[in-house]
Protein backbone atom coordinates (compact mmCIF):
# COMPACT_ATOMS: atom_id res chain seq x y z
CA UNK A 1 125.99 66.84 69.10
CA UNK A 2 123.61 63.99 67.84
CA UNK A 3 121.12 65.32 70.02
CA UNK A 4 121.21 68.76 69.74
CA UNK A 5 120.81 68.49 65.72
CA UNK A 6 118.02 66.61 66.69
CA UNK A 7 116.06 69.40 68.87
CA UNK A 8 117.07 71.70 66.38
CA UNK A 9 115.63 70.35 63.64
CA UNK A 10 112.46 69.62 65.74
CA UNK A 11 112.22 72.95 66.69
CA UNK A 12 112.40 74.00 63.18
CA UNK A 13 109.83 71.89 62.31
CA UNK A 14 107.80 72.30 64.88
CA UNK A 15 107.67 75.84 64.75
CA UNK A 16 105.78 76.53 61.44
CA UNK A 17 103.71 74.31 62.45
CA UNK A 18 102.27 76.00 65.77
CA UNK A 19 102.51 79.64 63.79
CA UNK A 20 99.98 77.60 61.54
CA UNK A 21 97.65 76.37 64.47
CA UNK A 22 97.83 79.65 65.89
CA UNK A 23 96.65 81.47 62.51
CA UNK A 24 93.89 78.36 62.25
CA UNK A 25 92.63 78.94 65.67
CA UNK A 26 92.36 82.47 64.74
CA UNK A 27 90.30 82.15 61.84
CA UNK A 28 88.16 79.66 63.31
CA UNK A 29 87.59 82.32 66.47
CA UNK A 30 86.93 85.11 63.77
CA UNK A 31 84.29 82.59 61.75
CA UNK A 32 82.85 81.42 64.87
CA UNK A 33 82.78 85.01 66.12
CA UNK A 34 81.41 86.53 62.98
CA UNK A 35 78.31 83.67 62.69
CA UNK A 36 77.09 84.44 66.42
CA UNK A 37 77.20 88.25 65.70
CA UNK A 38 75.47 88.24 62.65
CA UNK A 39 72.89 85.95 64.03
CA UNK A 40 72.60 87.85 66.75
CA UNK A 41 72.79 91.02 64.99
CA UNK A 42 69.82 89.69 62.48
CA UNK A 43 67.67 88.86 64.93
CA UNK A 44 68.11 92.30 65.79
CA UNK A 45 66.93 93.27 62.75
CA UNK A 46 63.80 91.06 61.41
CA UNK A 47 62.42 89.64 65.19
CA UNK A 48 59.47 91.65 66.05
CA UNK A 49 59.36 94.06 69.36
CA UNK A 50 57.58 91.39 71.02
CA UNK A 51 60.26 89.10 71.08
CA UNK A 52 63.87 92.02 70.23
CA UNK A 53 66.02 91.99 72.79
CA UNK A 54 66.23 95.95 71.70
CA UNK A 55 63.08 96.03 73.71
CA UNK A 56 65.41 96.58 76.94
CA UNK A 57 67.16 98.98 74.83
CA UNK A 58 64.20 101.13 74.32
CA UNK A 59 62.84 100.81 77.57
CA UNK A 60 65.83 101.74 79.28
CA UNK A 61 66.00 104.72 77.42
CA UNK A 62 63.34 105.77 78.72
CA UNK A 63 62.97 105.29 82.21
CA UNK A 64 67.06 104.90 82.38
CA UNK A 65 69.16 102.28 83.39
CA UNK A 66 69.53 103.41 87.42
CA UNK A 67 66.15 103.64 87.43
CA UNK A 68 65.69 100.30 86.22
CA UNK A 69 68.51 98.50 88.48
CA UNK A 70 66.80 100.01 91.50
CA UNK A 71 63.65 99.05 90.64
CA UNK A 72 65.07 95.64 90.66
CA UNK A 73 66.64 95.90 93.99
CA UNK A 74 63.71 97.42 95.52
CA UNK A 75 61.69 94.38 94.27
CA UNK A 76 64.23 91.70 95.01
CA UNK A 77 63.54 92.17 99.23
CA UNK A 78 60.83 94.98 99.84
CA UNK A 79 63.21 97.18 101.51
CA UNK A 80 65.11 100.72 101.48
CA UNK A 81 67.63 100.54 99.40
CA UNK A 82 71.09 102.38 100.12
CA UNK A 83 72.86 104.20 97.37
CA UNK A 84 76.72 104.97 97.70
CA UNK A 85 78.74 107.77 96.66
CA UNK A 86 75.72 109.95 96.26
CA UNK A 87 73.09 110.91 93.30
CA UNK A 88 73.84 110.02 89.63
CA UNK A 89 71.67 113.06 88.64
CA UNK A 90 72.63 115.96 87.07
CA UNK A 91 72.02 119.42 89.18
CA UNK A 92 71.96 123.25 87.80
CA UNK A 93 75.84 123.21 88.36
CA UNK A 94 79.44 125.43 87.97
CA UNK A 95 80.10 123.89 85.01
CA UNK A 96 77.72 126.92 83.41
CA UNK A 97 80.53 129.47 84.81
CA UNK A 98 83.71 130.75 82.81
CA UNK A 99 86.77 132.47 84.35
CA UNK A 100 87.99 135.99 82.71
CA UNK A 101 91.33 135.64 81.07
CA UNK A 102 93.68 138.93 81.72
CA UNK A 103 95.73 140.01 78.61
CA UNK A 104 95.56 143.47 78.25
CA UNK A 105 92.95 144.85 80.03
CA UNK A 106 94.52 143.69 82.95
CA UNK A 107 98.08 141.92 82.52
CA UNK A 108 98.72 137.92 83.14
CA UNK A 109 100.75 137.48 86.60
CA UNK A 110 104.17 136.49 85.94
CA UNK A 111 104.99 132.89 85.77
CA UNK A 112 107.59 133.41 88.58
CA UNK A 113 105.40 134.83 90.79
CA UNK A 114 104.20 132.87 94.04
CA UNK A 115 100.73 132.45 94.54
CA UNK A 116 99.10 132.77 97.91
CA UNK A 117 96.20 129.65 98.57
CA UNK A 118 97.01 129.80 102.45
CA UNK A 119 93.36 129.32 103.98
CA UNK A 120 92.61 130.69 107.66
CA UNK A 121 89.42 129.00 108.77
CA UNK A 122 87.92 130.34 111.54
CA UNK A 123 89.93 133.36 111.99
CA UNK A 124 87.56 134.99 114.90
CA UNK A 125 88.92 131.33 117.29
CA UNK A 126 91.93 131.55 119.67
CA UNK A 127 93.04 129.29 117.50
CA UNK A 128 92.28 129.33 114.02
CA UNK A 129 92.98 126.25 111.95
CA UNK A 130 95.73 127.02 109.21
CA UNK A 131 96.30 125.40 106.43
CA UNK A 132 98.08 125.46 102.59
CA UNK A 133 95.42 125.01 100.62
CA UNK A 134 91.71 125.59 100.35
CA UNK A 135 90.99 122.02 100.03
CA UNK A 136 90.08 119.67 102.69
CA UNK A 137 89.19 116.14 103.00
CA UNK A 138 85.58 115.78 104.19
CA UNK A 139 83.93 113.78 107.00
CA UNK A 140 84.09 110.14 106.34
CA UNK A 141 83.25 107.62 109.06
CA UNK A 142 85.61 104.59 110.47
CA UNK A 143 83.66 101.79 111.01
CA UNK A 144 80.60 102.75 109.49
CA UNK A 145 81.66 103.77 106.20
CA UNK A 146 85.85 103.68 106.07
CA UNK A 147 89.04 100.98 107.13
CA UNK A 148 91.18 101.89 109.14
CA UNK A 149 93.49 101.59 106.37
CA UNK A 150 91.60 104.40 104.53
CA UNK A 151 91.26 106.71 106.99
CA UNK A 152 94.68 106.58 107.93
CA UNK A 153 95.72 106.96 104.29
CA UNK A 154 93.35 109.86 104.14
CA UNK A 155 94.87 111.53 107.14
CA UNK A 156 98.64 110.99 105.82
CA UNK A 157 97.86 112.16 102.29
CA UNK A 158 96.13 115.48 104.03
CA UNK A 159 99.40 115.73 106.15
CA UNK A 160 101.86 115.89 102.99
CA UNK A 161 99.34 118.43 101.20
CA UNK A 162 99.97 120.59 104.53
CA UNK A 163 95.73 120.68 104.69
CA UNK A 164 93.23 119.17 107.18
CA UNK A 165 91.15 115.80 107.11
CA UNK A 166 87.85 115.59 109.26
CA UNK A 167 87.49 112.37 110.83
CA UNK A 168 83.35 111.74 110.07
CA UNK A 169 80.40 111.22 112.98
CA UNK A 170 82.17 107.35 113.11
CA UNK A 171 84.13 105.83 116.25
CA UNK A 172 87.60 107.94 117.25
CA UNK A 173 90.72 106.60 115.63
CA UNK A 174 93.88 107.46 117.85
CA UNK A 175 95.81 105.96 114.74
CA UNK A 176 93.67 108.87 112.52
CA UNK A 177 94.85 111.31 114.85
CA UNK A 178 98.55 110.40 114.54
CA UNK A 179 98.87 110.85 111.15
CA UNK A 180 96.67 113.64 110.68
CA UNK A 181 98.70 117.17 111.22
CA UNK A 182 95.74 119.41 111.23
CA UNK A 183 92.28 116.66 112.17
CA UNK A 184 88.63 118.31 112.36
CA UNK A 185 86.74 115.96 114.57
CA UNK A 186 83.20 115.91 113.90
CA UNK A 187 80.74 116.29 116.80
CA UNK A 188 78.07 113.55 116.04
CA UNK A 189 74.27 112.79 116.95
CA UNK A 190 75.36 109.37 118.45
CA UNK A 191 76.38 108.75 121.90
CA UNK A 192 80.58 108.60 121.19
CA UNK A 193 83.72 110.13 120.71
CA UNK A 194 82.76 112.76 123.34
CA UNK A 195 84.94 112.58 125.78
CA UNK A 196 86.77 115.48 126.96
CA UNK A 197 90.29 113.00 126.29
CA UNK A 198 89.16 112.99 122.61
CA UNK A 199 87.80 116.52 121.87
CA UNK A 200 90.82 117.92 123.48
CA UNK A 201 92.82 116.38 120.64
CA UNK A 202 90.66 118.12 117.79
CA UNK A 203 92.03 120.86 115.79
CA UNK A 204 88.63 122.46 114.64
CA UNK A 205 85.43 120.82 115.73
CA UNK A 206 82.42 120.55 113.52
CA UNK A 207 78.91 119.97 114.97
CA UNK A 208 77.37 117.35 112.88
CA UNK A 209 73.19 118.87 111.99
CA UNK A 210 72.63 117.41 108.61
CA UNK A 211 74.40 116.39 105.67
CA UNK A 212 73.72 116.45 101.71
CA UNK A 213 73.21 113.03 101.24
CA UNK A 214 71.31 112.31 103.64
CA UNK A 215 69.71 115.58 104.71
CA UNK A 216 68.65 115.56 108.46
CA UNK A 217 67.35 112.28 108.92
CA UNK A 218 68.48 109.84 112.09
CA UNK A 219 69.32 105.74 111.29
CA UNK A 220 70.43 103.36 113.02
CA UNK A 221 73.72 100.93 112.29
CA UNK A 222 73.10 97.47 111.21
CA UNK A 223 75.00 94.94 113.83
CA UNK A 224 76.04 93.27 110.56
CA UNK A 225 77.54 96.59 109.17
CA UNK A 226 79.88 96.48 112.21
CA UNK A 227 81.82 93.99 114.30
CA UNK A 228 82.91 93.88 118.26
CA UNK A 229 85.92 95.93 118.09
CA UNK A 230 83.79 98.84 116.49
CA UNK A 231 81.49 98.27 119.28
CA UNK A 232 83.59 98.89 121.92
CA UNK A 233 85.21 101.97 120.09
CA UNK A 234 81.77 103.61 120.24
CA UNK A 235 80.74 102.55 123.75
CA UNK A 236 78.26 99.97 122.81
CA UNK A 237 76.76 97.30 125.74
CA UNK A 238 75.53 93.64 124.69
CA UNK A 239 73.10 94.08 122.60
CA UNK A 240 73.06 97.69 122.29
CA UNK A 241 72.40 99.43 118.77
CA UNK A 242 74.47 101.88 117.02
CA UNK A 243 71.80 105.19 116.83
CA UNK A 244 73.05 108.18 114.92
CA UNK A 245 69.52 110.64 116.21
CA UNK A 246 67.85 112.87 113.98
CA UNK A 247 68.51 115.70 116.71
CA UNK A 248 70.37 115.80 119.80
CA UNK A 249 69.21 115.19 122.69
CA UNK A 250 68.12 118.68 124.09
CA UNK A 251 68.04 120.56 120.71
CA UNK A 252 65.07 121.89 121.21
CA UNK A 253 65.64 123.72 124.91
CA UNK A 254 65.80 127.02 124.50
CA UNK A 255 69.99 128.64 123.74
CA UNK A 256 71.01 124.31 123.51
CA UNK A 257 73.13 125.03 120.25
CA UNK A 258 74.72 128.50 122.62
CA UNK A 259 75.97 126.54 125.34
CA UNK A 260 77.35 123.61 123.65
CA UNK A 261 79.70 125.97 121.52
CA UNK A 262 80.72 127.59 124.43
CA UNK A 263 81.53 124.49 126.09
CA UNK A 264 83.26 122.82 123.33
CA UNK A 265 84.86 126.09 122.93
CA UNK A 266 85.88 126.01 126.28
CA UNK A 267 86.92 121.88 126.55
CA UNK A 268 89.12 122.40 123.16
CA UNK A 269 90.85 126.32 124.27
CA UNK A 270 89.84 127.68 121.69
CA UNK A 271 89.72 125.77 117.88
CA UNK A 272 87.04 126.63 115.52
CA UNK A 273 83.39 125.32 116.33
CA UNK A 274 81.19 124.71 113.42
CA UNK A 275 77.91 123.65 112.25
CA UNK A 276 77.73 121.21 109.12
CA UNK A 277 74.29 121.89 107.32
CA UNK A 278 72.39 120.01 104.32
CA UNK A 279 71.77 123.08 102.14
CA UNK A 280 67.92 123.42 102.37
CA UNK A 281 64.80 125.56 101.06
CA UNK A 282 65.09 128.08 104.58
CA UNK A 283 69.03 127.91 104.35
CA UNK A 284 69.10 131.66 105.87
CA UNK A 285 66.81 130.59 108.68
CA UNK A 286 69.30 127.86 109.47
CA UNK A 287 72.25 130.09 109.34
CA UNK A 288 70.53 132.82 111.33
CA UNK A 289 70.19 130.36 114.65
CA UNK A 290 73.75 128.75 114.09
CA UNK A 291 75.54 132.18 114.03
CA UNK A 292 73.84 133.38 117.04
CA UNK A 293 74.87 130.13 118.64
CA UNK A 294 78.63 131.81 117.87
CA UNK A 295 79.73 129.34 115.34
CA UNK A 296 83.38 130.03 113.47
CA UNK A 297 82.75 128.33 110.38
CA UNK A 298 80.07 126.98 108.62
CA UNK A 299 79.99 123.99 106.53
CA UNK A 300 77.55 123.63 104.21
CA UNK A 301 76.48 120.61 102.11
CA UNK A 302 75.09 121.06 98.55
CA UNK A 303 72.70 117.91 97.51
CA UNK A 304 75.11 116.84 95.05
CA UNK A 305 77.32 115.88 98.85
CA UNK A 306 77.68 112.16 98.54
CA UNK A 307 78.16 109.25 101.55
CA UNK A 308 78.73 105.85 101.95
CA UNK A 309 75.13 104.77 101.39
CA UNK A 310 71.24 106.39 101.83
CA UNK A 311 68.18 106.30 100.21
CA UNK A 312 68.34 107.13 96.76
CA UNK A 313 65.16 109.36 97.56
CA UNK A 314 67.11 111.56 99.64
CA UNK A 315 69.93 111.78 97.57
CA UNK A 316 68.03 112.92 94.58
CA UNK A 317 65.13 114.78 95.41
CA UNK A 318 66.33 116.87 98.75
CA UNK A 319 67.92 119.70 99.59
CA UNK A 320 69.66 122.57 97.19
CA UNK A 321 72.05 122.32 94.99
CA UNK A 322 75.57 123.06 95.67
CA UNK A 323 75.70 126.19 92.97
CA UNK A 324 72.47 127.82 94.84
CA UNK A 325 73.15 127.10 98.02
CA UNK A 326 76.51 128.36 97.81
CA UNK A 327 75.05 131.69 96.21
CA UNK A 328 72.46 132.27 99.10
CA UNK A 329 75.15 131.46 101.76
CA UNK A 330 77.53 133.88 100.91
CA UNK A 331 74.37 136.45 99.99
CA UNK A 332 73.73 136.15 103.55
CA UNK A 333 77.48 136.76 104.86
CA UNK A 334 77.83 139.63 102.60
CA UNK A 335 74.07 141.21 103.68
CA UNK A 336 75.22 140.81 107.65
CA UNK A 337 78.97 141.58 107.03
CA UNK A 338 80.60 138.01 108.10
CA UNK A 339 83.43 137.75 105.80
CA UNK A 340 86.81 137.28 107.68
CA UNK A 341 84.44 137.00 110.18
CA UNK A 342 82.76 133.35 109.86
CA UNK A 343 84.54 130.70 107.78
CA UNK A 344 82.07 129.45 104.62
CA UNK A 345 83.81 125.45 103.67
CA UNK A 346 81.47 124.35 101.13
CA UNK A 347 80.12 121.15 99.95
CA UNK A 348 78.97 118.76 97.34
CA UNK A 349 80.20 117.48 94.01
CA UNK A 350 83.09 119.34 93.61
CA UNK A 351 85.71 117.46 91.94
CA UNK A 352 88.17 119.79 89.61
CA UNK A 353 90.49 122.63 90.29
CA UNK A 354 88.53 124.85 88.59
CA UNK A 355 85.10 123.31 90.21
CA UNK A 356 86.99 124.46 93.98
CA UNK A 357 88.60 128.02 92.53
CA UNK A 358 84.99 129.20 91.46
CA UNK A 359 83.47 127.95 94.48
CA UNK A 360 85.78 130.55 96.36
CA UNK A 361 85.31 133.33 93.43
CA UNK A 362 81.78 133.35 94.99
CA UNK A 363 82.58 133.33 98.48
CA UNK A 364 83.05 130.22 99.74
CA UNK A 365 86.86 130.12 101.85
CA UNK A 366 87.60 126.92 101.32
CA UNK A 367 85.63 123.41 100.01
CA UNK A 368 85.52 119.86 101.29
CA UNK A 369 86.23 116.82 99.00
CA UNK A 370 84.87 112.89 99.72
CA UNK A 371 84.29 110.76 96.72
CA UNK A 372 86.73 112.30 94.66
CA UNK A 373 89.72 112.06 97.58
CA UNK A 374 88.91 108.32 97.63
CA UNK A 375 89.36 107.98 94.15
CA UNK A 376 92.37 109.70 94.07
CA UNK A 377 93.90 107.81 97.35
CA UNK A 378 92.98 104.80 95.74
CA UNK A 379 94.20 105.02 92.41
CA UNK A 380 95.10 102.23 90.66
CA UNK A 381 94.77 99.83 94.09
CA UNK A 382 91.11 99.74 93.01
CA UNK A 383 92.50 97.10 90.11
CA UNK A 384 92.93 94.58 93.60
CA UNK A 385 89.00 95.22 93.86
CA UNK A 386 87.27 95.49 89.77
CA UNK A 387 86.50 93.51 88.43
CA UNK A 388 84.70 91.06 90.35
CA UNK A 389 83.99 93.77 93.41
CA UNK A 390 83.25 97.67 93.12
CA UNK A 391 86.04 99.90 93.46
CA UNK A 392 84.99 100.67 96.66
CA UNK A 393 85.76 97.40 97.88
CA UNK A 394 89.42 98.31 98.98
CA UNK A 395 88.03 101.05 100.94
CA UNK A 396 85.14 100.73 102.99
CA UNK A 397 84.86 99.05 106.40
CA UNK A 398 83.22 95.86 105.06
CA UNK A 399 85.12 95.87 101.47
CA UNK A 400 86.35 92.29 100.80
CA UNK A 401 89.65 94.01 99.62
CA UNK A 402 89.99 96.48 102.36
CA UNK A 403 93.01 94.24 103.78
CA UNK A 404 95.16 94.57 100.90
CA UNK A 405 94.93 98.21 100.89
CA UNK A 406 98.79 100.05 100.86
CA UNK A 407 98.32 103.07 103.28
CA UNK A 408 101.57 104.58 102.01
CA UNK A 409 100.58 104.58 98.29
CA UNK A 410 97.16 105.85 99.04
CA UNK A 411 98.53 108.58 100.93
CA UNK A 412 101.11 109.42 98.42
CA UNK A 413 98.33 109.56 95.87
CA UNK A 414 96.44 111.58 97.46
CA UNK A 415 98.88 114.15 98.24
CA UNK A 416 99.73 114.01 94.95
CA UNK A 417 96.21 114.82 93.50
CA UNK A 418 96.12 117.69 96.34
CA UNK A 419 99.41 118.84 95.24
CA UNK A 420 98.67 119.12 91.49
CA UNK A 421 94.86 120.70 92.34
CA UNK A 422 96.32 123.60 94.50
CA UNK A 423 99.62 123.89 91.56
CA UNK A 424 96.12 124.34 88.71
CA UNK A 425 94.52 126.68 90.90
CA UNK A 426 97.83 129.03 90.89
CA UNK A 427 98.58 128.71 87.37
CA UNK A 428 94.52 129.77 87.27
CA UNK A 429 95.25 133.03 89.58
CA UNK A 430 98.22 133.77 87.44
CA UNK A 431 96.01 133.83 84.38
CA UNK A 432 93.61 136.08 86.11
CA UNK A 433 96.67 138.26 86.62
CA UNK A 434 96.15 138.16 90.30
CA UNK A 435 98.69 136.90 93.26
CA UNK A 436 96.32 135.30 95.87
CA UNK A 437 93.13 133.17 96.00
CA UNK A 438 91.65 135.88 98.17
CA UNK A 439 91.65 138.42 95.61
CA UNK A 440 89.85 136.07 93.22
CA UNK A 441 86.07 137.28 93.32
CA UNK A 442 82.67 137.76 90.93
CA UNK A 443 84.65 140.12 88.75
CA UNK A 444 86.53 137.29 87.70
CA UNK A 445 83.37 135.19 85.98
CA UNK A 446 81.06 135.49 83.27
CA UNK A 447 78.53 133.10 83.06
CA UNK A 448 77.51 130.62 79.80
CA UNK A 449 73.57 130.84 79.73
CA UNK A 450 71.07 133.48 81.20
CA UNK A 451 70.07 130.86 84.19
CA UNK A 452 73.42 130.40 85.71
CA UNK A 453 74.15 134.30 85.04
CA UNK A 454 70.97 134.82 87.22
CA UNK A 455 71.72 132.34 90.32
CA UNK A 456 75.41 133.24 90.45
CA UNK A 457 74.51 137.14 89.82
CA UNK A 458 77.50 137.67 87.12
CA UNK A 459 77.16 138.74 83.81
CA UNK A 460 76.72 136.84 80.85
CA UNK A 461 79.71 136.02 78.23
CA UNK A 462 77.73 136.26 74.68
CA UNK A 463 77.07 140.20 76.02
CA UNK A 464 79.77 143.16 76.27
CA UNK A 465 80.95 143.67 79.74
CA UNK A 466 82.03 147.18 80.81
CA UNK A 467 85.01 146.65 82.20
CA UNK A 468 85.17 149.97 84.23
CA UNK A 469 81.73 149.15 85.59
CA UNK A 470 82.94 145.49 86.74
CA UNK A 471 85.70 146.74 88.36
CA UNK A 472 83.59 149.60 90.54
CA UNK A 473 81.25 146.27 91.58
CA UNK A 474 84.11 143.74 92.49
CA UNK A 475 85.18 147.47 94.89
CA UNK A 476 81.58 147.32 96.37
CA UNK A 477 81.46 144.04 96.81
């Protein structure tokens, strides 16, 4: 007893007596705290330009602050500098473009009423991929961009969403295939995954020409970027370099792109063959050749299309933008009547529900996601990566984090951003009082400035629309 009254009446005593050196350390902190910011905050105010720190301030406002920490890496070793996750600029863009909201005119769909976002792509193929949603993950590389871990994650996630993943122009991944239900295998300008083993076990195949990011351009893969068991996967010898070409080899022979479709055609019985394009200044010209090649579906990069890393140079001052070169592509389908004939997936900075239900108001039959799928299959595992690494860290091939990566979660997060997209895009249709994605068209937009009424040829909000007159276009069209 003699000894418990005494640690009670230490602890008593004790007590006030840390709440005290807490509250002292406090205000100490706060004084300390308060002298270095006013000093530093005075200096601010009376140091001339000469020697302000707000000289970085103003300077960076100028020329920017990506501007400035790539001038710095630039400088640091004299070489080309590779940017990931695409351009930080800002584009002409859908973010100009307004849906219609039905009420009267037309009436709202009613909230019990099932809406249709089943996508056929390539419906002219023996067999024509089918999937739930018009969403699908885009081409992202193992081993020269992705883990394992992520692609499988990516391939999962795309499973539960009941859409399709695209496995990039990296090395095949059998484990990729497994837990992908519906897998678009990309037909690359490197020397692998071309056997007739693998293409037999694609469900769409997608000829890799060019891409957003990185428009048409060949590079090579750093041994550093990759280790032995990557290698082998892509049929490297000793010493041998990883080469994705700037064309394929025979490109330029007269009817090349012709017979490989029909061959792949022919190896694969009958899945979609496409052509993925970096939207360009002569976009018809390039659409002209692939359909007479006999293409299914065309996929078509806008340059706001990101990867895992280029030259900042390409990724900000080449190629169209997604809104234009989505407007010219389906110009071009409607001019030589290939709707429900071709497949259109489009590319490149689309992010949002209503980003990928616009994109298909103005033709496009479904759209491709990258950055934004890693973000969401990622979720809060990034945390095991920031501070001291970029998110990306738990994701890419040569992340220091990549390891701790939980397939499972990613997947389920992933399927759950999928999920919840394709649920905001009904709810959208409903408010458009329609009862399928496919009947969701021009008629259904107005546009927010004269510019983005021009490119996307819809009217503009701030003027009276004639309803009757709409209605006869979205007929003709």
């Amino acid at each position: 007893m003699t000894k418990n009254n005494d640690w009670l009446r230490k602890l008593l005593f004790s007590t006030p007596l840390g709440i005290l050196g807490a509250l002292g350390t406090i205000w100490l902190g706060r004084r300390a705290i308060k002298k270095v910011s006013n000093s530093f905050i005075q200096r601010l105010m009376v140091d001339s330009y000469s020697e302000n720190l707000w000289e970085f301030v103003s300077a960076s406002r100028k020329v920017g602050l990506q501007t400035i920490v790539e001038t710095n890496l630039r400088a640091q070793k004299g070489k080309m500098i590779n940017r990931p996750l695409g351009s930080p600029k800002t584009f002409p863009n859908l973010d100009g473009i307004m849906f219609n909201c039905a009420q009267l005119h037309r009436l709202p769909t009613d909230e019990g009423t099932d809406i249709d976002t089943r996508v056929v792509i390539g419906p002219s193929a023996k067999k024509p991929l089918k999937i739930e949603m018009p969403i699908i993950i885009s081409g992202m590389a193992y081993g020269l961009a992705l883990s394992a871990k992520a692609k499988i994650a990516l391939a999962k996630g795309s499973t539960i969403a009941g859409t399709a993943t695209n496995t990039g122009e990296g090395a095949f991944l059998p484990a990729e295939r497994k837990a992908a239900a519906k897998l678009i295998l990309q037909y690359n300008r490197g020397k692998w995954s071309k056997s007739e083993k693998i293409l037999k076990q694609a469900d769409m195949i997608e000829i890799h020409l060019g891409q957003g990011a990185r428009a048409g351009v060949g590079h090579k893969i750093e041994d550093k970027q990759i280790n032995w068991k990557i290698k082998r996967m892509l049929g490297l010898r000793w010493g041998e370099r990883a080469i994705i070409h700037a064309n394929f080899p025979g490109i330029k022979e007269p009817n090349y792109l012709y017979h490989l479709v029909k061959y792949l055609r022919e190896v694969t019985e009958g899945v979609p063959i496409g052509v993925k394009l970096a939207a360009s200044k002569y976009i018809e010209e390039d659409l002209e050749i692939a359909l007479e090649a006999g293409i299914d579906v065309i996929a078509l990069d806008g340059s706001e299309a990101a990867t895992k890393g280029t030259a900042p140079v390409l990724q900000d001052d080449f190629g169209l933008p997604t809104l234009f070169a989505l407007t010219r592509a389906t110009n071009y389908f409607q001019k030589h009547g290939l709707k429900d004939k071709v497949s259109l997936i489009m590319a490149g900075g689309l992010a949002t529900p209503g980003n990928f239900l616009k994109a298909i108001a103005l033709g496009a039959d479904a759209v491709y996601i990258g950055s934004i799928a890693l973000f969401a299959m990622s979720h809060t595992q990034v945390l095991k990566s920031i501070p001291w690494e970029p998110p990306t860290g738990v994701v890419f091939y040569k992340g220091k984090f990549q390891h701790k990566l939980n397939v499972n979660k990613g997947a389920k997060n992933l399927a759950n951003f999928l999920e919840a997209c394709n649920e905001e895009i009904k709810e959208a249709v409903r408010a458009l009082g329609k009862t399928s994605i496919h009947q969701v068209d021009k008629s259904d937009l107005f546009a927010l400035d004269p510019f983005t009424a021009e490119v996307a040829d819809i009217p503009l909000g701030f003027k009276e629309i004639n309803f009757y007159l709409d209605k006869q276009w979205s007929i003709i069209h």
